[in-house]
N, C-alpha and C. Protein backbone atom coordinates (compact mmCIF):
# COMPACT_ATOMS: atom_id res chain seq x y z
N UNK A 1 96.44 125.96 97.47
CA UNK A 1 95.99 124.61 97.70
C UNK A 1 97.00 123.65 97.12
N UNK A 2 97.24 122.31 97.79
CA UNK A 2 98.35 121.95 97.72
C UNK A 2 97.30 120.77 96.80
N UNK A 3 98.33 119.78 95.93
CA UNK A 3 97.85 118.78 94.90
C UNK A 3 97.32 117.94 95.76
N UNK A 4 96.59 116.88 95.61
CA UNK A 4 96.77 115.79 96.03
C UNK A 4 96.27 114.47 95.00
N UNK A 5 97.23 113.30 95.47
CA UNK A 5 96.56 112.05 94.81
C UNK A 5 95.58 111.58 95.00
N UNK A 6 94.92 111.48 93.61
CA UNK A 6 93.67 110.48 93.70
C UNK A 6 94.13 109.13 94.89
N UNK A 7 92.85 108.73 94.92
CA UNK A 7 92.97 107.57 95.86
C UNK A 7 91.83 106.35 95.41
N UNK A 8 92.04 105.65 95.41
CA UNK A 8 91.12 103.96 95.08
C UNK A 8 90.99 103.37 95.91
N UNK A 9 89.70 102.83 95.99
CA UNK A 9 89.54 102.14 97.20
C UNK A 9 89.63 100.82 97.26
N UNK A 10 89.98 100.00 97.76
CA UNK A 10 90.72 98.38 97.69
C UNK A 10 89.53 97.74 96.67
N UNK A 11 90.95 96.80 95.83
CA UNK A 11 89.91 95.72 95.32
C UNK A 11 89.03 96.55 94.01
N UNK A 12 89.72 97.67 93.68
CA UNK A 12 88.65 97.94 92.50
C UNK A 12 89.65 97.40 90.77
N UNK A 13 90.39 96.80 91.18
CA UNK A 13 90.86 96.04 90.04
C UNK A 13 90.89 94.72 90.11
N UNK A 14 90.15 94.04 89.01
CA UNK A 14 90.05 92.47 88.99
C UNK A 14 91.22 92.02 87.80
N UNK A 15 91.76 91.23 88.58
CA UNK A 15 92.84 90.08 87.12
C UNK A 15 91.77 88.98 86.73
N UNK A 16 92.39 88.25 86.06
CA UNK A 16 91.65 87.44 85.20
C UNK A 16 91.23 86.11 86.35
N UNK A 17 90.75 85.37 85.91
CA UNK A 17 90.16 83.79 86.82
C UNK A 17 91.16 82.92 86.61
N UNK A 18 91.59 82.23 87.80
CA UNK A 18 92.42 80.91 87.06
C UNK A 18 92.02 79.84 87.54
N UNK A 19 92.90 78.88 86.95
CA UNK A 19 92.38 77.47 87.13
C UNK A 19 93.32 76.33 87.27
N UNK A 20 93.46 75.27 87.31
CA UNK A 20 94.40 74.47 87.65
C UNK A 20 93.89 73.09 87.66
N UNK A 21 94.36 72.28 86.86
CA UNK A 21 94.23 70.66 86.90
C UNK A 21 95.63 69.89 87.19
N UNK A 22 95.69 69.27 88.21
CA UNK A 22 97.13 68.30 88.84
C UNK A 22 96.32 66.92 88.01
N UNK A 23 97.34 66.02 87.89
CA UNK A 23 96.96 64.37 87.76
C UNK A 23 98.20 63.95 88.05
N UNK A 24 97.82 62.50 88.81
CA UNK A 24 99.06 61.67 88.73
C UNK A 24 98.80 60.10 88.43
N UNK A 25 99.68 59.39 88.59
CA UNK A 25 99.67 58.19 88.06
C UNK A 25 100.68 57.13 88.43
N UNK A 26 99.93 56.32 89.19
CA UNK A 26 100.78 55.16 89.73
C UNK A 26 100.91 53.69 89.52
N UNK A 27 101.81 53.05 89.94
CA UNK A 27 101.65 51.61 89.31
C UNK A 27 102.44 51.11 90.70
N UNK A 28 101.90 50.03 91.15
CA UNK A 28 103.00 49.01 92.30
C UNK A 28 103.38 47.90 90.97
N UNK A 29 104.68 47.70 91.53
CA UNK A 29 105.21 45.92 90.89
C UNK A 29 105.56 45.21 92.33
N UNK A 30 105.08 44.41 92.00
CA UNK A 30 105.64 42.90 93.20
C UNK A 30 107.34 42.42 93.10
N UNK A 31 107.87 42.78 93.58
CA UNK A 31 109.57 41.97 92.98
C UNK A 31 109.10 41.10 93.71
N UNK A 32 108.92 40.72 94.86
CA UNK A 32 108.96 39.26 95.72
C UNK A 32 107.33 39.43 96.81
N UNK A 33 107.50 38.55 97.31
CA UNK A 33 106.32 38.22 98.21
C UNK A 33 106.65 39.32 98.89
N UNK A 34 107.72 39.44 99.82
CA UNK A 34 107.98 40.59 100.81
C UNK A 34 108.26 41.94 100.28
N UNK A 35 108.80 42.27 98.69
CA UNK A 35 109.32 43.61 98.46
C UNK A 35 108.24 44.23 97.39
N UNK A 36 107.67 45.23 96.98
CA UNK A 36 107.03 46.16 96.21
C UNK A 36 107.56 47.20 96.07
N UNK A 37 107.52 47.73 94.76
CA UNK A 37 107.93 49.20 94.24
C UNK A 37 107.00 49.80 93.05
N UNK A 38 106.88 51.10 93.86
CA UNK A 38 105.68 51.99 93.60
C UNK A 38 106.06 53.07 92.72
N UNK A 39 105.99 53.13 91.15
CA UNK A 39 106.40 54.18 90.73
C UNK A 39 105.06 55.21 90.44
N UNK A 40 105.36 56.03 90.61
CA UNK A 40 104.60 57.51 91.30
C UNK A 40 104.65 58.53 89.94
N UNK A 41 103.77 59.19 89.28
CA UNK A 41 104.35 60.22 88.33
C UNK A 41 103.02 61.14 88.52
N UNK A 42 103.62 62.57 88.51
CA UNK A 42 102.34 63.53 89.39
C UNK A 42 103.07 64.55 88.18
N UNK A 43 101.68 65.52 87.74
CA UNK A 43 102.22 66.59 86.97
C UNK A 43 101.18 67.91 87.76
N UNK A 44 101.55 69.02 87.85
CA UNK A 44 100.63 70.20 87.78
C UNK A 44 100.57 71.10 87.09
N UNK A 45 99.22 71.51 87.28
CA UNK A 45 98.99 71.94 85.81
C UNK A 45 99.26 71.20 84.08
N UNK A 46 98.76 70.29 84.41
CA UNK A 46 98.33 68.94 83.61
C UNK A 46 98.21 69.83 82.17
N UNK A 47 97.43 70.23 82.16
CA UNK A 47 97.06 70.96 80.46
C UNK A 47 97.17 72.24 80.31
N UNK A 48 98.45 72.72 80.93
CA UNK A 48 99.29 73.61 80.24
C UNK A 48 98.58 75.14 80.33
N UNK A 49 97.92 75.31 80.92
CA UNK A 49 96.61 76.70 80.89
C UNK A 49 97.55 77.63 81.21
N UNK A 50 97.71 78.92 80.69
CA UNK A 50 98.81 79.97 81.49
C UNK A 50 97.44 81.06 82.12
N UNK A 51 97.57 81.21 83.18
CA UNK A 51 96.73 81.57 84.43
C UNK A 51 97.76 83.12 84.73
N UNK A 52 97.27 83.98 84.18
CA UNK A 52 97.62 85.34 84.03
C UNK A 52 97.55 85.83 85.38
N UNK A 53 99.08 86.76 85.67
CA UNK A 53 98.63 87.51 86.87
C UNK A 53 98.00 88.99 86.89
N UNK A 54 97.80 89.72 87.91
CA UNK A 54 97.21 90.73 87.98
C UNK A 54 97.87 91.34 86.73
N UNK A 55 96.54 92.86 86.83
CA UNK A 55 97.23 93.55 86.16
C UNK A 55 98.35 94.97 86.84
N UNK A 56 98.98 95.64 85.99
CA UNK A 56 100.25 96.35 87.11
C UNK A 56 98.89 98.12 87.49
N UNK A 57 99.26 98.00 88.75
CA UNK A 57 98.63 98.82 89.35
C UNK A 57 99.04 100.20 89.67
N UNK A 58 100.50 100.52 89.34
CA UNK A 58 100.76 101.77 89.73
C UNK A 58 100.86 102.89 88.48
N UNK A 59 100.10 103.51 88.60
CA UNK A 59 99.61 104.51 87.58
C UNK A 59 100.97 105.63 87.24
N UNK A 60 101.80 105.54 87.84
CA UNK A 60 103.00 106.15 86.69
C UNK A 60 103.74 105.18 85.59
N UNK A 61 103.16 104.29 85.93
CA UNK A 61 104.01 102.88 84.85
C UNK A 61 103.70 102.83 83.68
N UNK A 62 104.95 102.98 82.54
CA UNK A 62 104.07 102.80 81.55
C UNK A 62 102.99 101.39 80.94
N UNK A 63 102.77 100.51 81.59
CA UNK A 63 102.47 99.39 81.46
C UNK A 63 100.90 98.98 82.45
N UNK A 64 100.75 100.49 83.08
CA UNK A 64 99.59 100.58 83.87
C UNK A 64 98.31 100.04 83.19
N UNK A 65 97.76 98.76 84.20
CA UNK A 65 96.69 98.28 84.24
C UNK A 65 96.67 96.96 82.11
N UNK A 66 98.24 96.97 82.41
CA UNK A 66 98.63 95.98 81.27
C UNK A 66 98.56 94.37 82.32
N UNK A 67 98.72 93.28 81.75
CA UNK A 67 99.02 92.25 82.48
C UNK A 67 100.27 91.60 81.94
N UNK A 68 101.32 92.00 81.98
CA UNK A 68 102.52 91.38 81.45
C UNK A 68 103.34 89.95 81.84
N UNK A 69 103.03 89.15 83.03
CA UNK A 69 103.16 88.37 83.22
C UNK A 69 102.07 87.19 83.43
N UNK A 70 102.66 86.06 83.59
CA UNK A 70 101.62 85.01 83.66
C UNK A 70 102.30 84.01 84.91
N UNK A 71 101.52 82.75 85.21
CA UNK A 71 101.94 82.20 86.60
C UNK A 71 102.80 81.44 86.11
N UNK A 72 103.14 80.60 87.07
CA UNK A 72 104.14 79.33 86.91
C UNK A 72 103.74 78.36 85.89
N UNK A 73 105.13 77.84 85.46
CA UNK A 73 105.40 77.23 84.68
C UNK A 73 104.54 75.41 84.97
N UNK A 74 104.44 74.22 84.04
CA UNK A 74 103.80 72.76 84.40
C UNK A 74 105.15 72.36 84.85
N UNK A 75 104.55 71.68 85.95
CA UNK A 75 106.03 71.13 86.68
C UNK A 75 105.72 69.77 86.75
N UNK A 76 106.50 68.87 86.95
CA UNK A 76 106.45 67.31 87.15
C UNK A 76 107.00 66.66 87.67
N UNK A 77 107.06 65.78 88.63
CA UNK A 77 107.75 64.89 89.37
C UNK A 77 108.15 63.49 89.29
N UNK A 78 109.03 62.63 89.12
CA UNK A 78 108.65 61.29 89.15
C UNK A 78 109.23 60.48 90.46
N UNK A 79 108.59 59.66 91.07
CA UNK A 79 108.94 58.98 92.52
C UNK A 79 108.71 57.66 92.19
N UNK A 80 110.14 56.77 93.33
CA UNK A 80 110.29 55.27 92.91
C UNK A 80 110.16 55.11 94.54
N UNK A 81 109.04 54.36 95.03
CA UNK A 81 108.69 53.79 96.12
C UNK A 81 109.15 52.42 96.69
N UNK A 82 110.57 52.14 97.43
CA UNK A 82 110.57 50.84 97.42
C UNK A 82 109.83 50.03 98.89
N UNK A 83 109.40 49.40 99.55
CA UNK A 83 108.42 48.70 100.67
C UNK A 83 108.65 47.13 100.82
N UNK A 84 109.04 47.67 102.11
CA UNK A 84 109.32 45.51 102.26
C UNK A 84 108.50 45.41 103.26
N UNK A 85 108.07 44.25 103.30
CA UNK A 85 107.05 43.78 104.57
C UNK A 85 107.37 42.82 105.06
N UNK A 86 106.73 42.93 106.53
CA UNK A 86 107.88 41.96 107.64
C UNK A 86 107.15 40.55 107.01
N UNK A 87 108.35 39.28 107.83
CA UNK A 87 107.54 38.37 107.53
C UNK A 87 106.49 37.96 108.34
N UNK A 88 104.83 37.54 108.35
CA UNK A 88 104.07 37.38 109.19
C UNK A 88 104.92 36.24 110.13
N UNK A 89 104.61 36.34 111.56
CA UNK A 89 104.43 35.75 112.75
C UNK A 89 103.66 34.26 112.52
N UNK A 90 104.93 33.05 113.37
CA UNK A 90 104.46 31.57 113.23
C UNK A 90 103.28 31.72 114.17
């Protein structure tokens, strides 16, 4: 009789829950009647939570069913919006 591998059936390993809070934050200034500029500042993952990935699934590893990594890093953006508007019609 020849060996064979165990087998698992999908989905019988759970990683942890994650979560995620974005915020951003804007302000318009008026330079003139016709021109506005919109500065824009957006972060994700706002409060820094490290949101663990699976754990490692292949059973010769020594690190089997460890969770050694975690997700992405808080990233942030900042944007300068400039907007002119026509002049209204006599």
């Amino acid at each position: 009789m020849g060996r064979s591998t165990p087998r698992l059936e999908r989905d019988k390993f759970y990683g942890p829950g994650s979560w995620n809070f974005n915020s951003a934050l804007y302000m318009d200034f008026r330079v003139t009647e016709r021109i506005k500029v919109t500065f824009r500042w957006e972060q994700y993952d706002t409060l820094y939570h490290a949101n663990r990935n699976g754990p490692n699934t292949t059973p010769t590893s020594a690190s089997f069913g460890k969770m050694t990594a975690k997700g992405d890093n808080r990233d942030q953006q900042l944007a300068l919006r400039l907007s002119f508007y026509a002049r209204p019609s006599d």
